[in-house]
N, C-alpha and C. Protein backbone atom coordinates (compact mmCIF):
# COMPACT_ATOMS: atom_id res chain seq x y z
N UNK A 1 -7.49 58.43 0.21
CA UNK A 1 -6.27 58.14 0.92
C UNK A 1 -6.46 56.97 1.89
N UNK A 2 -7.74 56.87 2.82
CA UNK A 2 -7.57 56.27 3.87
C UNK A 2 -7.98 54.59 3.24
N UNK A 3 -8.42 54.86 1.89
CA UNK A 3 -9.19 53.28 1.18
C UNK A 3 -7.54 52.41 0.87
N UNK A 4 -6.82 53.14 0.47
CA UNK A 4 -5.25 52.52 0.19
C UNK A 4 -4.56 52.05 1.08
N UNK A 5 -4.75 52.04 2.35
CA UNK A 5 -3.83 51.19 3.44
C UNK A 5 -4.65 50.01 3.74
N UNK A 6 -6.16 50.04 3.67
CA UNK A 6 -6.64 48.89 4.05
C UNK A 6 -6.99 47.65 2.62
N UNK A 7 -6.41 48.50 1.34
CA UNK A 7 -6.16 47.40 0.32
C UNK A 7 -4.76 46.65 0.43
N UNK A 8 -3.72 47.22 1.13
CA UNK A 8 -2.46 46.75 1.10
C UNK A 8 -2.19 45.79 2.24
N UNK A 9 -2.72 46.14 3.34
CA UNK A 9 -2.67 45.27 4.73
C UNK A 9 -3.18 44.34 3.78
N UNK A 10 -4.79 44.28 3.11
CA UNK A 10 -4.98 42.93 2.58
C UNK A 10 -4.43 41.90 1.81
N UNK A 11 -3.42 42.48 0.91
CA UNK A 11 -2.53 42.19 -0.29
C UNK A 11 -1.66 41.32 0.50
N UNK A 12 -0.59 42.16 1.39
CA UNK A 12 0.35 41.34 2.63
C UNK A 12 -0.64 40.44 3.15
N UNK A 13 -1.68 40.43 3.18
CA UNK A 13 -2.31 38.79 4.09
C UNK A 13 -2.31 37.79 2.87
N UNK A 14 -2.50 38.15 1.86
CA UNK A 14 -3.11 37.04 0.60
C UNK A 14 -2.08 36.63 0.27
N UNK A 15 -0.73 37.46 0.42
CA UNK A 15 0.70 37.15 -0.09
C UNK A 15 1.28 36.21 1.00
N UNK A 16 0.96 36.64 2.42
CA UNK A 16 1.55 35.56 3.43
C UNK A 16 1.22 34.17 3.12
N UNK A 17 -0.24 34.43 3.08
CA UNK A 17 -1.12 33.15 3.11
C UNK A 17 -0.47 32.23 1.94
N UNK A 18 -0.29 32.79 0.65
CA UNK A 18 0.31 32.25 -0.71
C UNK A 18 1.64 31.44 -0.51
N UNK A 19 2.22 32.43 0.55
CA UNK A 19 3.64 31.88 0.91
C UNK A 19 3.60 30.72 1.72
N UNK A 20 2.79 30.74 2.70
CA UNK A 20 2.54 29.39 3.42
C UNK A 20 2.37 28.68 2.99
N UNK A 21 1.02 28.38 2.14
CA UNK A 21 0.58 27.40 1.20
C UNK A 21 1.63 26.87 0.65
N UNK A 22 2.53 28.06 -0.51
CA UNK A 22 3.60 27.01 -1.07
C UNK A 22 4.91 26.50 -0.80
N UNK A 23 4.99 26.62 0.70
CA UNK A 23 5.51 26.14 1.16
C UNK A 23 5.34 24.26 2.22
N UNK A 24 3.92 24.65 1.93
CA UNK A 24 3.78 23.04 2.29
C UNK A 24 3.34 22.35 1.22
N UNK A 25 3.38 22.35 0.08
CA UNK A 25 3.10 22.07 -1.14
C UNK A 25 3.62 20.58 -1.30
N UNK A 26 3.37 19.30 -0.98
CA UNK A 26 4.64 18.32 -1.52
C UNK A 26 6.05 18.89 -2.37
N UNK A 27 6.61 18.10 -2.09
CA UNK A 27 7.91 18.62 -2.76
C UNK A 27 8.78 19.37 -2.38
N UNK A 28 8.56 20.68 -1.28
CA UNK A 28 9.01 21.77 -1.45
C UNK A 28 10.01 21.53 -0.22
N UNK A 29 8.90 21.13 0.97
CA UNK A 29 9.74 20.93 2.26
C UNK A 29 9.12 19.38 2.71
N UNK A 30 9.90 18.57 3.19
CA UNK A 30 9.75 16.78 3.48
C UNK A 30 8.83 17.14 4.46
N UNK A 31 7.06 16.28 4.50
CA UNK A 31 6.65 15.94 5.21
C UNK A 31 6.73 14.90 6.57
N UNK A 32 8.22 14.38 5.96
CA UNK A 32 8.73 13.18 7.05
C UNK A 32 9.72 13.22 6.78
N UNK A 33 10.58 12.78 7.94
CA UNK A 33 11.87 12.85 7.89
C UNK A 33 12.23 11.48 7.10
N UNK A 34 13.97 11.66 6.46
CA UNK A 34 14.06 11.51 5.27
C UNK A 34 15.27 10.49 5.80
N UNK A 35 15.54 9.09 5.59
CA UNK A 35 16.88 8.88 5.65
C UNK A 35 17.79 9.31 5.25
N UNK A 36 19.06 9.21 6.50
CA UNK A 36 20.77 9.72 5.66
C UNK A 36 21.44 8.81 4.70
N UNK A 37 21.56 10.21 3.93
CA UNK A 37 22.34 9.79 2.38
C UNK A 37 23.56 10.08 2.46
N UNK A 38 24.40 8.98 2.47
CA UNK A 38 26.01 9.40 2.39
C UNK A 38 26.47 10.28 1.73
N UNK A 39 26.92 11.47 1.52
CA UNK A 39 27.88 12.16 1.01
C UNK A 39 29.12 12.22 0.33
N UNK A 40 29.86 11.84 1.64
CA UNK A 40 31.59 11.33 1.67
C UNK A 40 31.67 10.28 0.71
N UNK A 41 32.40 10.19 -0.89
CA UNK A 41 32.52 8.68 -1.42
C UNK A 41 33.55 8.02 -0.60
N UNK A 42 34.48 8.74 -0.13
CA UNK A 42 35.35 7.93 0.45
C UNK A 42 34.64 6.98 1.74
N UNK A 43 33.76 7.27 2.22
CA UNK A 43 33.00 6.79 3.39
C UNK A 43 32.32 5.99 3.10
N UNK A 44 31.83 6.19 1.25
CA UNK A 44 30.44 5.06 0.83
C UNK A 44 31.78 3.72 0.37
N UNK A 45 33.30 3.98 -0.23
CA UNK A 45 33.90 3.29 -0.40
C UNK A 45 34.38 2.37 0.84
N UNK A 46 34.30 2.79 1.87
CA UNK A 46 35.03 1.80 3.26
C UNK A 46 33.66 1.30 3.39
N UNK A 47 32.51 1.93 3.52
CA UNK A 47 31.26 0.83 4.09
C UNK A 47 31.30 -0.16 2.98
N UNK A 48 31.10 0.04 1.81
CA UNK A 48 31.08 -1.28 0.35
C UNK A 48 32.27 -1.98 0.55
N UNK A 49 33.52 -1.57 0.52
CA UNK A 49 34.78 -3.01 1.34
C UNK A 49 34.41 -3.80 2.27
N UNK A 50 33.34 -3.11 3.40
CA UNK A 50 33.54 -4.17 4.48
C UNK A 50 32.23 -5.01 4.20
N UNK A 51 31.58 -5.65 5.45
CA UNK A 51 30.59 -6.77 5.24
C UNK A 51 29.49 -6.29 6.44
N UNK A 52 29.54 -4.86 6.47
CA UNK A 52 28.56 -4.49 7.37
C UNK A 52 27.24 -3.65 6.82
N UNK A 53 26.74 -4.16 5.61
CA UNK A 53 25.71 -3.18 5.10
C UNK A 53 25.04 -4.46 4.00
N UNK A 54 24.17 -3.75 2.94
CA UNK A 54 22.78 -4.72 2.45
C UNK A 54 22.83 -3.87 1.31
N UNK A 55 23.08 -4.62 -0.11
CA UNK A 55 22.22 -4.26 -0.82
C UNK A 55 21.11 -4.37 -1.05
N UNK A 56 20.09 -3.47 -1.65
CA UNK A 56 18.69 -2.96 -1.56
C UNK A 56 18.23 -4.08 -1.54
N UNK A 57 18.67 -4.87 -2.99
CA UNK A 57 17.78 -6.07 -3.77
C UNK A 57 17.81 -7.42 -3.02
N UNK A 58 19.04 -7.06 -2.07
CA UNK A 58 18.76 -8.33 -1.02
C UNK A 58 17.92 -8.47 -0.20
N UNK A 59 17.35 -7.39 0.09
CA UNK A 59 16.08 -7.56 1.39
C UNK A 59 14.77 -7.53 0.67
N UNK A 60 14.40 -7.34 -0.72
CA UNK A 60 13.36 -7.74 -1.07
C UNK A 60 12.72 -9.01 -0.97
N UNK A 61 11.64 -9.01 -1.18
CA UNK A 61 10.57 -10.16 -1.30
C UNK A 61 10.82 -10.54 -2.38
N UNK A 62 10.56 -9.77 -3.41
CA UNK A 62 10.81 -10.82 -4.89
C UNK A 62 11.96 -11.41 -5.58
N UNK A 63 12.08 -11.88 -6.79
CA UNK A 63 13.45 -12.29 -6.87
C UNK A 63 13.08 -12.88 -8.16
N UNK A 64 13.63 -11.94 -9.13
CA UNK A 64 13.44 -12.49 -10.87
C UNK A 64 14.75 -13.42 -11.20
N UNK A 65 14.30 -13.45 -12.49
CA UNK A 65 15.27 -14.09 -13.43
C UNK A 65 15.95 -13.48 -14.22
N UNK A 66 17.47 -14.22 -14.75
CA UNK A 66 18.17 -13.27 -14.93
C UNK A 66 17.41 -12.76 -16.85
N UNK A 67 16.18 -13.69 -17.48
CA UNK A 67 15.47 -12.93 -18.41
C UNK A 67 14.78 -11.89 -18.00
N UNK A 68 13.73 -11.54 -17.25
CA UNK A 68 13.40 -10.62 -16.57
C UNK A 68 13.99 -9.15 -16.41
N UNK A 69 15.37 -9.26 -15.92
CA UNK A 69 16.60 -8.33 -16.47
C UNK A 69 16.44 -8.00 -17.03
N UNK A 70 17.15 -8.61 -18.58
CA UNK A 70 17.77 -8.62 -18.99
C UNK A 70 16.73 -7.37 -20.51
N UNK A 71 15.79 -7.30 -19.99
CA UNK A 71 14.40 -6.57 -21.13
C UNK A 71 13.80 -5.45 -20.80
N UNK A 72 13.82 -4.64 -21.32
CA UNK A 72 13.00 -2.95 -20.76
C UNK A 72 11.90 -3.34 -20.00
N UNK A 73 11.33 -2.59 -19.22
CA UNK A 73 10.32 -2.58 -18.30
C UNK A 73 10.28 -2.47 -17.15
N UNK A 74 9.16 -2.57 -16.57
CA UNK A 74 9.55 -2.45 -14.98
C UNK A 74 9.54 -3.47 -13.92
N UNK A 75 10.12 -3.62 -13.03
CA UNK A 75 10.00 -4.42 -12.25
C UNK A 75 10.31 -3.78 -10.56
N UNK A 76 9.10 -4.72 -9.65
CA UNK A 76 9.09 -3.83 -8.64
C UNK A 76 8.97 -5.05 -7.61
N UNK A 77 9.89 -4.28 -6.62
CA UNK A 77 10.41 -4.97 -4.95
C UNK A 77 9.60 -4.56 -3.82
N UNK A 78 9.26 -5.47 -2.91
CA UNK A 78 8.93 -5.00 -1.58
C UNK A 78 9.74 -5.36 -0.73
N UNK A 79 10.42 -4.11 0.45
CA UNK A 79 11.41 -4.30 1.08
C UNK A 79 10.88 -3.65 2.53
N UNK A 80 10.94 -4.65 3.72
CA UNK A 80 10.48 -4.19 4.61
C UNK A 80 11.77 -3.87 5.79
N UNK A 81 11.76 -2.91 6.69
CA UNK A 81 12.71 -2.54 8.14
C UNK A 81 14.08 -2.85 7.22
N UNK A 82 14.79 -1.73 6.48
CA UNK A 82 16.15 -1.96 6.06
C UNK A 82 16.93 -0.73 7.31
N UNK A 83 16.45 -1.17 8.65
CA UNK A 83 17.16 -0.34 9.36
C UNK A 83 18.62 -0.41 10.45
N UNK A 84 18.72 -1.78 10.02
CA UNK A 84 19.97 -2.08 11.35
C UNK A 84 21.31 -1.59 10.85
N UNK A 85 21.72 -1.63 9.37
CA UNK A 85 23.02 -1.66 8.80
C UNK A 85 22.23 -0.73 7.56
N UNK A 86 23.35 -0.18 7.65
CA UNK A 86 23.58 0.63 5.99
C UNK A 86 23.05 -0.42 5.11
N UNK A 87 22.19 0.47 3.71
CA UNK A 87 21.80 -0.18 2.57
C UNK A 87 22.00 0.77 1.24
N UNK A 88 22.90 -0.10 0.26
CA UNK A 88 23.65 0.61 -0.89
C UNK A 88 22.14 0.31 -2.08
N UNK A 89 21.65 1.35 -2.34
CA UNK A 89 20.56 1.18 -3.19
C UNK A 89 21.36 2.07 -4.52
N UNK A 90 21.00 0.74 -5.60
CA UNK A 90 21.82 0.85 -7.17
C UNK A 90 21.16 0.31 -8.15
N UNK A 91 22.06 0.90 -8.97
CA UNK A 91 21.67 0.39 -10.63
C UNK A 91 23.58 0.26 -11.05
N UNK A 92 23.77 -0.67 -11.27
CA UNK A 92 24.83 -1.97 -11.61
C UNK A 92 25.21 -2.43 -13.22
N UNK A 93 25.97 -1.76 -13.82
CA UNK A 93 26.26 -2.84 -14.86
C UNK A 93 27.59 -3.32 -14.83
N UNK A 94 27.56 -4.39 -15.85
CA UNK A 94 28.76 -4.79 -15.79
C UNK A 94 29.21 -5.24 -17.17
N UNK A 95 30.37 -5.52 -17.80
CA UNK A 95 30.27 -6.00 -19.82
C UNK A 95 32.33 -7.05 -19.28
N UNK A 96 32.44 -7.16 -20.52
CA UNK A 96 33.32 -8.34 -20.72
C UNK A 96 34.53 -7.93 -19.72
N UNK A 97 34.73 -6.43 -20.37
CA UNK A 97 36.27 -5.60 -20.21
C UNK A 97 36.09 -4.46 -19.88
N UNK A 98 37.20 -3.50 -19.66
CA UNK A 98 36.93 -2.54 -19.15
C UNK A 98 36.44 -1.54 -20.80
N UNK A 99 36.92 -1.61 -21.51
CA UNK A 99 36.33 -0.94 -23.30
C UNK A 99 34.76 -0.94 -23.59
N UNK A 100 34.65 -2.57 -22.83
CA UNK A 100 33.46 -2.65 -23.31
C UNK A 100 32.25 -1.84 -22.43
N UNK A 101 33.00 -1.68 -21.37
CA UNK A 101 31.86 -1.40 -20.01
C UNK A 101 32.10 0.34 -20.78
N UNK A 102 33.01 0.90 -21.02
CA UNK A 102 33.22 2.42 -21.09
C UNK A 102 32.44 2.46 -22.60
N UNK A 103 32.37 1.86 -23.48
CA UNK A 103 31.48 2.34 -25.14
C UNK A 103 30.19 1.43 -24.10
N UNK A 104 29.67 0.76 -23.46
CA UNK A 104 28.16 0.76 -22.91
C UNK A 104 28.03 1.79 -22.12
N UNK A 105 28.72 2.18 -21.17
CA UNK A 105 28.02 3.79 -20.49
C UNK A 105 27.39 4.55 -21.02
N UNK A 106 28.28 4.69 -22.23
CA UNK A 106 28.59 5.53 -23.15
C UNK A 106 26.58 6.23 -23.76
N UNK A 107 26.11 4.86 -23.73
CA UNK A 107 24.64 4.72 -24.07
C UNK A 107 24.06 4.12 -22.96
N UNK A 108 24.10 4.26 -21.82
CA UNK A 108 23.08 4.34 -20.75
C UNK A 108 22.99 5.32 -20.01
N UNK A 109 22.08 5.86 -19.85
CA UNK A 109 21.79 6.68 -18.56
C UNK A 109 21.27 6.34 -17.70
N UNK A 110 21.80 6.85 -15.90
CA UNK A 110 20.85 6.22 -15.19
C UNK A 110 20.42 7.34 -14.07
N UNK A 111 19.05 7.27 -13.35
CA UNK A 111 18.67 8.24 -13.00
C UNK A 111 18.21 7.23 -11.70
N UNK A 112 18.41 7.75 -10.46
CA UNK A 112 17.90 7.41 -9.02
C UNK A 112 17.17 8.33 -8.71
N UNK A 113 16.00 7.82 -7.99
CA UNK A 113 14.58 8.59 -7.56
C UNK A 113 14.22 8.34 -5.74
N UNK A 114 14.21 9.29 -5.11
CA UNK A 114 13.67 9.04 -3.85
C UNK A 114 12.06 9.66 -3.52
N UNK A 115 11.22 8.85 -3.36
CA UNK A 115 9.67 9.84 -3.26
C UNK A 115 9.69 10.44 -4.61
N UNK A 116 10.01 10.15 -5.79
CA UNK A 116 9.82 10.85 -6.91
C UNK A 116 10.51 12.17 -7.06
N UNK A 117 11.56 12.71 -6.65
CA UNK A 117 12.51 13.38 -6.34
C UNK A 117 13.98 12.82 -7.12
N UNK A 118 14.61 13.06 -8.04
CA UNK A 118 15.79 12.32 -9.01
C UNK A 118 17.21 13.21 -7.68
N UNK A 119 17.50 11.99 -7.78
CA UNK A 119 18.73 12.38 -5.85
C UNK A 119 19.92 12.44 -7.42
N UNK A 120 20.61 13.52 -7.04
CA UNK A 120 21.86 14.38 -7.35
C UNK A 120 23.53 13.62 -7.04
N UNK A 121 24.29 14.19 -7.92
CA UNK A 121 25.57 13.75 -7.51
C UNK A 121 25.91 14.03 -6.26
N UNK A 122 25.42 14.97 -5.64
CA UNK A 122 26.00 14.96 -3.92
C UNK A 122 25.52 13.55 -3.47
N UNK A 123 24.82 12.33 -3.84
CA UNK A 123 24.03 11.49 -2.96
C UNK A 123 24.82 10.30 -3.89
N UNK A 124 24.71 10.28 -4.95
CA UNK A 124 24.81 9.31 -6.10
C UNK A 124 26.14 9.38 -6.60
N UNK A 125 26.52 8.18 -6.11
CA UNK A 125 28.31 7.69 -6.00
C UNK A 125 28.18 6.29 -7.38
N UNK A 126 29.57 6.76 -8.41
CA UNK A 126 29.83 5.85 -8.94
C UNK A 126 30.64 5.16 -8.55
N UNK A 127 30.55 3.69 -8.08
CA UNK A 127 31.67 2.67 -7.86
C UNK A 127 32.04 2.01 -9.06
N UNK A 128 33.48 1.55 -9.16
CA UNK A 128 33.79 0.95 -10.71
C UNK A 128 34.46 -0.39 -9.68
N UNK A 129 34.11 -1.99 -10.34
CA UNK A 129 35.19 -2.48 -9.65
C UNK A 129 35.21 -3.90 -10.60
N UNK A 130 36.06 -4.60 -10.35
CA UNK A 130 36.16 -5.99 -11.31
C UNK A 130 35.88 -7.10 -10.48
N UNK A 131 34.87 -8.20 -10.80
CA UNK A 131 34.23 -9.37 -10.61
C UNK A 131 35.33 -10.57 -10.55
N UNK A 132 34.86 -11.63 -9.80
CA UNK A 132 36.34 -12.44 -9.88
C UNK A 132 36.47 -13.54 -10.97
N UNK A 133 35.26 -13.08 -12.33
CA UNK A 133 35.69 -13.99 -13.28
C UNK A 133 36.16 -12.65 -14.40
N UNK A 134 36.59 -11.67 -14.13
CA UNK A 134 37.31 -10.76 -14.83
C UNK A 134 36.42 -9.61 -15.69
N UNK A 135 35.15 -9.47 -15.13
CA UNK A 135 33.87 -8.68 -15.63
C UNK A 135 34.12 -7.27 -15.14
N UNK A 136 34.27 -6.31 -15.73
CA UNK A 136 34.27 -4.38 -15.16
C UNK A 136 32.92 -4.15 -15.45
N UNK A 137 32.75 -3.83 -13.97
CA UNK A 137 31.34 -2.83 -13.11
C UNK A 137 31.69 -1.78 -13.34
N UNK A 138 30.33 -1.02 -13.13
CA UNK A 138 30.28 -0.35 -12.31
C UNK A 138 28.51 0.18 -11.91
N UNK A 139 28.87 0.72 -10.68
CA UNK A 139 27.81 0.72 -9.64
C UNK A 139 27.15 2.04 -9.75
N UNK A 140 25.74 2.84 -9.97
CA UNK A 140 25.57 4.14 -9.46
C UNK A 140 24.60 3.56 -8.31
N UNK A 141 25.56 4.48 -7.86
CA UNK A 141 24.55 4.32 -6.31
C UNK A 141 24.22 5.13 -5.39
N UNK A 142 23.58 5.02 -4.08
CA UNK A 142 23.53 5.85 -2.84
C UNK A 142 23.24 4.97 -1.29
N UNK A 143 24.41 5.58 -0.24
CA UNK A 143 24.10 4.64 0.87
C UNK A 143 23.54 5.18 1.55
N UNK A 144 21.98 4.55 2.44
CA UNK A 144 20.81 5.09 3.28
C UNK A 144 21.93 4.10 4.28
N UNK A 145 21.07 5.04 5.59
CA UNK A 145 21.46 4.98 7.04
C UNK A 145 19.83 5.52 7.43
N UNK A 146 20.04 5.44 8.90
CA UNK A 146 19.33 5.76 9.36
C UNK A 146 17.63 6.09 9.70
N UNK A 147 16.91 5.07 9.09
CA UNK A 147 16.14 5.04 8.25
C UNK A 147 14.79 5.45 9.32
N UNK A 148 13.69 6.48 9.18
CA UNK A 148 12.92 7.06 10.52
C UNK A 148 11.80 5.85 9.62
N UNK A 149 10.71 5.62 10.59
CA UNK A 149 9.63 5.37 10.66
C UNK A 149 9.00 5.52 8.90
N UNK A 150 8.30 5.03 8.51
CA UNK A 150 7.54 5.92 7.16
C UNK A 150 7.86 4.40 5.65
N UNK A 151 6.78 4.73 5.24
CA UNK A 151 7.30 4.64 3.56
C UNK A 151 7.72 4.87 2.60
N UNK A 152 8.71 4.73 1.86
CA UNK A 152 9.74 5.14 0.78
C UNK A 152 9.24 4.56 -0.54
N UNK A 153 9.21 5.54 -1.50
CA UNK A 153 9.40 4.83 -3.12
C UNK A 153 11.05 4.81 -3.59
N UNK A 154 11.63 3.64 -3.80
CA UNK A 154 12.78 4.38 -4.85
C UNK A 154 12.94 3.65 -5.98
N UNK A 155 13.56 4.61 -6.78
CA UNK A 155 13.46 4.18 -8.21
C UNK A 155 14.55 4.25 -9.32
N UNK A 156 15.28 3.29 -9.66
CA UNK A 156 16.31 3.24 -10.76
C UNK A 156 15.95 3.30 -11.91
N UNK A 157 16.35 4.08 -12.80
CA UNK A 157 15.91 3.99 -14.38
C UNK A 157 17.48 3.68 -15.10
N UNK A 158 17.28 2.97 -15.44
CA UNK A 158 18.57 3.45 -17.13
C UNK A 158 18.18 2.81 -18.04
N UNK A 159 18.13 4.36 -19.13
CA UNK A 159 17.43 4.41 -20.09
C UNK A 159 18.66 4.18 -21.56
N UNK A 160 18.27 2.89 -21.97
CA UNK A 160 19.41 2.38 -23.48
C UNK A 160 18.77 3.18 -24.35
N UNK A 161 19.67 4.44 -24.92
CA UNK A 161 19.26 4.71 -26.34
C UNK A 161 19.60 4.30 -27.31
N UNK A 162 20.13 2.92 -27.15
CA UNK A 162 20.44 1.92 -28.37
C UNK A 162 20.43 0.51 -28.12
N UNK A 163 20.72 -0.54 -28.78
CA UNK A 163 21.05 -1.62 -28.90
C UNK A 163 22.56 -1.89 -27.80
N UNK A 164 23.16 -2.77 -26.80
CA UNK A 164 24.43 -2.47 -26.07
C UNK A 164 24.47 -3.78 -26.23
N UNK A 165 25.51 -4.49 -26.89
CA UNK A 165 26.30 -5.84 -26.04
C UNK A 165 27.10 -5.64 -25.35
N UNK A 166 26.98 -6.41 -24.13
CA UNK A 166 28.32 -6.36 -23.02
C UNK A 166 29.29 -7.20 -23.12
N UNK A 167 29.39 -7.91 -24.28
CA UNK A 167 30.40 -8.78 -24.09
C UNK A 167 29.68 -10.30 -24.39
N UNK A 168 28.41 -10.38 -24.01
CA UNK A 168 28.04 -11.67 -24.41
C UNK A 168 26.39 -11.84 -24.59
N UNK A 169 25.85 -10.84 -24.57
CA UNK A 169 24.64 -11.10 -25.04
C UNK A 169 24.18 -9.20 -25.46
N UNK A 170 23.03 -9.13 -26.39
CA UNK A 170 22.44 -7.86 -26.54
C UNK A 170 21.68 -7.48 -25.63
N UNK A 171 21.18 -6.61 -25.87
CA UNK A 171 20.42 -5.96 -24.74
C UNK A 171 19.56 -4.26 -25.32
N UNK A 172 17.93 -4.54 -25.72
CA UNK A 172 17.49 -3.88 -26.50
C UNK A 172 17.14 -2.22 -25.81
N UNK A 173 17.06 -1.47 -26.68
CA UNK A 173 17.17 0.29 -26.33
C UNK A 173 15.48 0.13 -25.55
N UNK A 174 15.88 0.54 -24.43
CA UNK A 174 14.30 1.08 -23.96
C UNK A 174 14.57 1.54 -22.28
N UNK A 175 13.68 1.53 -21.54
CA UNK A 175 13.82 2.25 -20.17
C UNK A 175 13.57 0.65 -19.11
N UNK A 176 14.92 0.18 -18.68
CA UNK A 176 14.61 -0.60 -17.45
C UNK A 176 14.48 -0.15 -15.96
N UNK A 177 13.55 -0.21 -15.62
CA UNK A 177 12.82 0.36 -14.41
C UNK A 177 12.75 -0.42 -13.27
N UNK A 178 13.35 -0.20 -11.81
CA UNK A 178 13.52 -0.96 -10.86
C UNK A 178 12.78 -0.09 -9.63
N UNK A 179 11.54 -0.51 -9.33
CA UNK A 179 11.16 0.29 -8.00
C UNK A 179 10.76 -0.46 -6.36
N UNK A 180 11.18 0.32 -5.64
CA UNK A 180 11.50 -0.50 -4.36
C UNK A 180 10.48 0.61 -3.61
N UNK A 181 9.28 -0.42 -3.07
CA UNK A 181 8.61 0.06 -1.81
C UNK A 181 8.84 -0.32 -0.79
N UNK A 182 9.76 0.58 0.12
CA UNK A 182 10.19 0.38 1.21
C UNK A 182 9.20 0.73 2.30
N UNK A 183 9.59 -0.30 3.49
CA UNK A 183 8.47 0.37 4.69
C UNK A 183 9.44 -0.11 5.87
N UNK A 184 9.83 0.92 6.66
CA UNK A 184 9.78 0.78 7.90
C UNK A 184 9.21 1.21 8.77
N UNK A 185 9.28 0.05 10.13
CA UNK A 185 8.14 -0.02 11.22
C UNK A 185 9.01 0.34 12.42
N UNK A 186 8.42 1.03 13.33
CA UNK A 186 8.91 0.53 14.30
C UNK A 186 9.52 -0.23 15.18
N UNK A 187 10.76 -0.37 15.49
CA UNK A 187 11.44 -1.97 16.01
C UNK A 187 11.01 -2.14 17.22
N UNK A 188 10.89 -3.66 17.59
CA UNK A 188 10.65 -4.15 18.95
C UNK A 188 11.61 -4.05 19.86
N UNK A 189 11.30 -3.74 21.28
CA UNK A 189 12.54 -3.13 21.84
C UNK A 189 13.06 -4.76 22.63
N UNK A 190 14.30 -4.82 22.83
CA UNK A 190 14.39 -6.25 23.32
C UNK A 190 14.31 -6.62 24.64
N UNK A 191 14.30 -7.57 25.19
CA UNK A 191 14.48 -7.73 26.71
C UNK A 191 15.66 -7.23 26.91
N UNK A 192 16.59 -7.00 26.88
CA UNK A 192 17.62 -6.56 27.24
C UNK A 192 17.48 -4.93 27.84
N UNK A 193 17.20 -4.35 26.44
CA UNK A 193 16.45 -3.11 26.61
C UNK A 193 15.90 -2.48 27.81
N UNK A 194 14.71 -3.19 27.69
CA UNK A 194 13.40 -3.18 28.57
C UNK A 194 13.41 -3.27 30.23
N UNK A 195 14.93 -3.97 30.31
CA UNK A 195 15.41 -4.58 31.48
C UNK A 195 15.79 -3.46 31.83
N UNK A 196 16.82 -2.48 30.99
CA UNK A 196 17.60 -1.70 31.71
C UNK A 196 16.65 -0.29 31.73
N UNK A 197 15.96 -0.31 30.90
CA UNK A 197 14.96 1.20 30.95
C UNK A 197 13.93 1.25 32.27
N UNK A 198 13.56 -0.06 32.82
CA UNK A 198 12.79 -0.18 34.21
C UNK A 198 13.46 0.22 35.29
């Protein structure tokens, strides 16, 4: 009788312990805090009207060609402090007409990645809109705010399971891959600042 309570107290420790563990496991719970991801589309639609935010690919360092594009594979950005203004991080197409853009969806998929984590329709807003030489977009996207301290991976895939013309050129079936290593630093505080915190 008395050998059975001191196997079970042990069981509840090995089980706590188990629980802890997988709870700090990567993945499970963010080791760092995480920038805000818009929600509201109506909210990601008024910030994209106005002229107060950045797309991703603008604050990178690199800067391909439009062959480069235009071919499966990967290609990867370094993007440093995207912290003053909202930044709309996407994967973008666009074809002649609006027919043509809806039979190309039709065969792309696209998948957004944060830290290796694929971010969900609560985060990932489709924008549709027309170009001013008469081209139909559209945008999957997500708008970061707030961006803490730390390094970010993110990652666009859309994957052609076929051959797609948009209207004026082909474009062969395979996985085009866009990854952005983000880093923000700490900002310098300004004289202004500095003035009034003394």
């Amino acid at each position: 009788m008395k050998s059975g309570k001191p196997i079970s107290k042990i069981m509840i420790f090995i089980v706590g312990i188990l629980l802890i563990m997988a709870c700090t496991l990567p993945g499970l719970i963010p080791l760092t805090p995480m920038p805000k991801m818009e929600k509201n589309a109506d909210v990601v639609l008024e910030v994209l009207n106005g002229k107060d935010w950045y797309p991703l690919e603008s604050l990178a360092k690199e800067h391909y060609t439009e062959e480069d594009f235009a071919k499966p594979g990967t290609l990867t950005f370094t993007v440093e402090n995207p912290n003053d203004k909202p930044v709309f991080f996407s994967y973008g197409w666009c074809a002649k007409d609006d027919q043509v853009l809806k039979q190309n969806l039709e065969h792309i998929e696209v998948r957004l990645y944060l830290n290796n984590d694929e971010l969900g329709t609560e985060v990932v807003h489709n924008v549709s809109f027309e170009m001013n030489d008469g081209q139909s977009c559209s945008d999957f996207g997500v708008l970061f705010s707030e961006w803490p301290v730390g390094e970010y991976k993110l990652k666009a895939v859309a994957s052609f399971d076929g051959k797609i013309n948009d209207g004026f050129a082909d474009y062969e079936a395979g996985d085009y891959i866009f990854e952005y290593n983000v880093t923000v630093k700490k900002q310098k505080e300004s004289v202004e600042n500095a003035f009034f915190l003394s």
